[in-house]
C-alpha atoms as a PDB file:
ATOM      1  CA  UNK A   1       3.767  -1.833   8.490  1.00  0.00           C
ATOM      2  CA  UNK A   2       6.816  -3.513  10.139  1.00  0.00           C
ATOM      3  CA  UNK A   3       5.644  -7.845  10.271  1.00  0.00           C
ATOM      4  CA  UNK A   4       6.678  -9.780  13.591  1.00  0.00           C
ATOM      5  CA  UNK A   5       8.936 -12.241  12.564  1.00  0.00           C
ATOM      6  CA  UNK A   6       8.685 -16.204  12.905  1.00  0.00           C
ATOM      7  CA  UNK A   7      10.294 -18.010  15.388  1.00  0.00           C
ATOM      8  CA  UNK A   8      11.794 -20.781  13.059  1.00  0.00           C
ATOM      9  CA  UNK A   9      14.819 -20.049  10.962  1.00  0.00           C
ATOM     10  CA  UNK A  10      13.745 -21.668   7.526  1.00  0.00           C
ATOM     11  CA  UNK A  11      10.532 -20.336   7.449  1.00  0.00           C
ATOM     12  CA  UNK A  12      11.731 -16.893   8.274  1.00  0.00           C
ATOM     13  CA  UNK A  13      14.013 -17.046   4.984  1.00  0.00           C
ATOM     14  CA  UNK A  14      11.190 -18.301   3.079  1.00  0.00           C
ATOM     15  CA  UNK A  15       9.367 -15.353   4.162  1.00  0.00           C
ATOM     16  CA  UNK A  16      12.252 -13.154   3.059  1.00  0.00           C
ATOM     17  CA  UNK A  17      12.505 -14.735   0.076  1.00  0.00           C
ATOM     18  CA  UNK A  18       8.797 -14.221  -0.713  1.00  0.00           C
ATOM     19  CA  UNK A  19       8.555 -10.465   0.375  1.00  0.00           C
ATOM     20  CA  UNK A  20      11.431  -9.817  -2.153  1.00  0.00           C
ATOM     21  CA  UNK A  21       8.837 -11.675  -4.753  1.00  0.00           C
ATOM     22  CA  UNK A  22       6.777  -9.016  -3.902  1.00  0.00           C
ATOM     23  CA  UNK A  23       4.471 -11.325  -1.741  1.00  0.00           C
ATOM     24  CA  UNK A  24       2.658  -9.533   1.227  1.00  0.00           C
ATOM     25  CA  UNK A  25       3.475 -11.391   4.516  1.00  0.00           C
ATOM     26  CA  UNK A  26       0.819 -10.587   7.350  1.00  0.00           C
ATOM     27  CA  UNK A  27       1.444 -11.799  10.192  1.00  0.00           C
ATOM     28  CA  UNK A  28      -1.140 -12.216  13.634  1.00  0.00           C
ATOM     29  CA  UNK A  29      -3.234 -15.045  12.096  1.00  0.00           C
ATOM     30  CA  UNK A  30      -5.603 -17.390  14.684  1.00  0.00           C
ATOM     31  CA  UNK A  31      -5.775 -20.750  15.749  1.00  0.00           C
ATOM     32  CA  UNK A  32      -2.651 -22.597  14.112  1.00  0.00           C
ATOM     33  CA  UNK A  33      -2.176 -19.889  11.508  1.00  0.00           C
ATOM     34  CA  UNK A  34       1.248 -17.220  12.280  1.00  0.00           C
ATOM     35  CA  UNK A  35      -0.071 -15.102   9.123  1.00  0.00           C
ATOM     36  CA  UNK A  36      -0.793 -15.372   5.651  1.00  0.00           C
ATOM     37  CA  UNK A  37       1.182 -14.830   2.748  1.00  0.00           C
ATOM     38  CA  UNK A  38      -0.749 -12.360  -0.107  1.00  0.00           C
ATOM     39  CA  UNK A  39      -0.054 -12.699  -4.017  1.00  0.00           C
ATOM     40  CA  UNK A  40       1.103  -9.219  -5.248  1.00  0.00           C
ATOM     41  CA  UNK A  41      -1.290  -9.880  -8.738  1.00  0.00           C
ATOM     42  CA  UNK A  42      -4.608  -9.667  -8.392  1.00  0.00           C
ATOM     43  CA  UNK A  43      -5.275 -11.586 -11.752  1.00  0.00           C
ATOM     44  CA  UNK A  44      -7.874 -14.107 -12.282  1.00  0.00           C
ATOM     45  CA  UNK A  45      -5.581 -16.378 -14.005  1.00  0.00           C
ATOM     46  CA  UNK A  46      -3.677 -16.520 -10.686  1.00  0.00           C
ATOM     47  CA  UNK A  47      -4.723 -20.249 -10.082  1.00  0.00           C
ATOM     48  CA  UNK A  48      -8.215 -18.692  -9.721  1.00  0.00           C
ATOM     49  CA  UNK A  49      -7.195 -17.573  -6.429  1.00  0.00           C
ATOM     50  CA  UNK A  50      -5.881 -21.248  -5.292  1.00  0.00           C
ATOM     51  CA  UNK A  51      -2.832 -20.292  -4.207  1.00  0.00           C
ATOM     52  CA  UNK A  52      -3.287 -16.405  -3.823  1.00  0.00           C
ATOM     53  CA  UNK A  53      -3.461 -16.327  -0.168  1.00  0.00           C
ATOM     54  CA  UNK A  54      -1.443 -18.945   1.698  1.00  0.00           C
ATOM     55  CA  UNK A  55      -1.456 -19.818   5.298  1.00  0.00           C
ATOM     56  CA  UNK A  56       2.276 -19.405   7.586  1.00  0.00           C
ATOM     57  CA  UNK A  57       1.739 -22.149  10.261  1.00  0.00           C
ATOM     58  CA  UNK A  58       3.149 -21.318  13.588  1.00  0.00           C
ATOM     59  CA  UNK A  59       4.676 -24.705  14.429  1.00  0.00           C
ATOM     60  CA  UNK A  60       4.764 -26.832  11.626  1.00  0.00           C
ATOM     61  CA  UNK A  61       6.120 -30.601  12.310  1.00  0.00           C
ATOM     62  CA  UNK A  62       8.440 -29.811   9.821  1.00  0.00           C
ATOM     63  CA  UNK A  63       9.515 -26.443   9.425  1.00  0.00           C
ATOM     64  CA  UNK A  64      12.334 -27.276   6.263  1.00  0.00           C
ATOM     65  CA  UNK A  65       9.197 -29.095   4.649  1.00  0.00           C
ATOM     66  CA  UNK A  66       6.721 -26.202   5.480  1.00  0.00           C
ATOM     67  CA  UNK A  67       9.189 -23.428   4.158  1.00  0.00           C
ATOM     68  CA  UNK A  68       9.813 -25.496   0.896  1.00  0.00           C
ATOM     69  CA  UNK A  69       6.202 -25.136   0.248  1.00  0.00           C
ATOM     70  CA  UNK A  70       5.431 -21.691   0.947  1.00  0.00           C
ATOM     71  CA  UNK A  71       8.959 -21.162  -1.290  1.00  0.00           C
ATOM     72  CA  UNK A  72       6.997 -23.822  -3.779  1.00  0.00           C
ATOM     73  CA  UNK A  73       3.824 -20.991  -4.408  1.00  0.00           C
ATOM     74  CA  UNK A  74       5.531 -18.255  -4.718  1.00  0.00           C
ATOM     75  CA  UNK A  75       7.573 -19.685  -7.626  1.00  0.00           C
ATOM     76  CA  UNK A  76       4.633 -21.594  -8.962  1.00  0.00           C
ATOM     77  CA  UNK A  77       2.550 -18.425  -9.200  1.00  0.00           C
ATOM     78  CA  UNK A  78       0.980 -18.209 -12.567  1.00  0.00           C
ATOM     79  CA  UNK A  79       0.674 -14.892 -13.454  1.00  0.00           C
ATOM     80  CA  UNK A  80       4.495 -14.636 -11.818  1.00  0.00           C
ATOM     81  CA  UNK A  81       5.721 -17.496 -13.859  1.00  0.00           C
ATOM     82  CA  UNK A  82       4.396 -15.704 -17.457  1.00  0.00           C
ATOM     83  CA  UNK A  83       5.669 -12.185 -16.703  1.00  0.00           C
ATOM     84  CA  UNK A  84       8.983 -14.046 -15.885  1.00  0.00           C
ATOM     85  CA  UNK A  85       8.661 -15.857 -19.357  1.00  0.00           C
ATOM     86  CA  UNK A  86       7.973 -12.945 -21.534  1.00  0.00           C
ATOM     87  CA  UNK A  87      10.544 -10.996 -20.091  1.00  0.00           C
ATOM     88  CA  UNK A  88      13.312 -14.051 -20.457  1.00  0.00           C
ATOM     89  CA  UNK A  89      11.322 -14.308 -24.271  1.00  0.00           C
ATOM     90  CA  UNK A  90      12.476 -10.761 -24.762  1.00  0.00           C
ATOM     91  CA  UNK A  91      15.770 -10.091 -23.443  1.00  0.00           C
ATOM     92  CA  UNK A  92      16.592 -13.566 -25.752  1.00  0.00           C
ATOM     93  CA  UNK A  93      14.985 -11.508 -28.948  1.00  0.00           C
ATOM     94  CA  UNK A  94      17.650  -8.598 -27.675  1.00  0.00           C
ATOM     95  CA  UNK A  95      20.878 -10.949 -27.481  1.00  0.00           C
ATOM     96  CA  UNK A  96      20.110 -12.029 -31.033  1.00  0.00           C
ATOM     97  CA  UNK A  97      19.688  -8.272 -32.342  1.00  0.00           C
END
């Protein structure tokens, strides 16, 4: 399913750079909404579900602020954040073979 694409620059790269996360961008949303952004886990420990589903504003006052954020959950992602851990854990515990 081809994704329209946003009309500002910054938060069309922080799209990007969620979709090669492995985030689902959807985009059509209502009212204020472009789309929503969708957390590839579906794990509970996911910030019980906080920050699983984000909204893409369509005009943001700030777009550079808005795109920081959406940048901000993707990287905060919990379950993201330990499978990036225990993979750094054990390609250390493979350098020191």
């Amino acid at each position: 399913m081809i994704r329209g694409t946003h009309s500002k620059k910054e938060i069309e790269d922080a799209l990007t750079y969620a979709e090669k996360h492995g985030w689902r961008v959807k985009s059509g949303g209502n009212g204020h909404a472009w789309g929503k952004l969708y957390c590839p886990y579906n794990d509970s420990e996911c910030r019980c579900g906080e920050f699983c589903i984000t909204s893409v504003w369509s005009t943001p006052k700030n777009p550079g602020n808005h795109a920081r954020l959406l940048k901000r959950v993707v990287d905060n992602c919990t379950t993201h954040r330990q499978k990036c851990s225990s993979q750094g854990a054990s390609a250390h515990a493979v350098k020191q073979e």
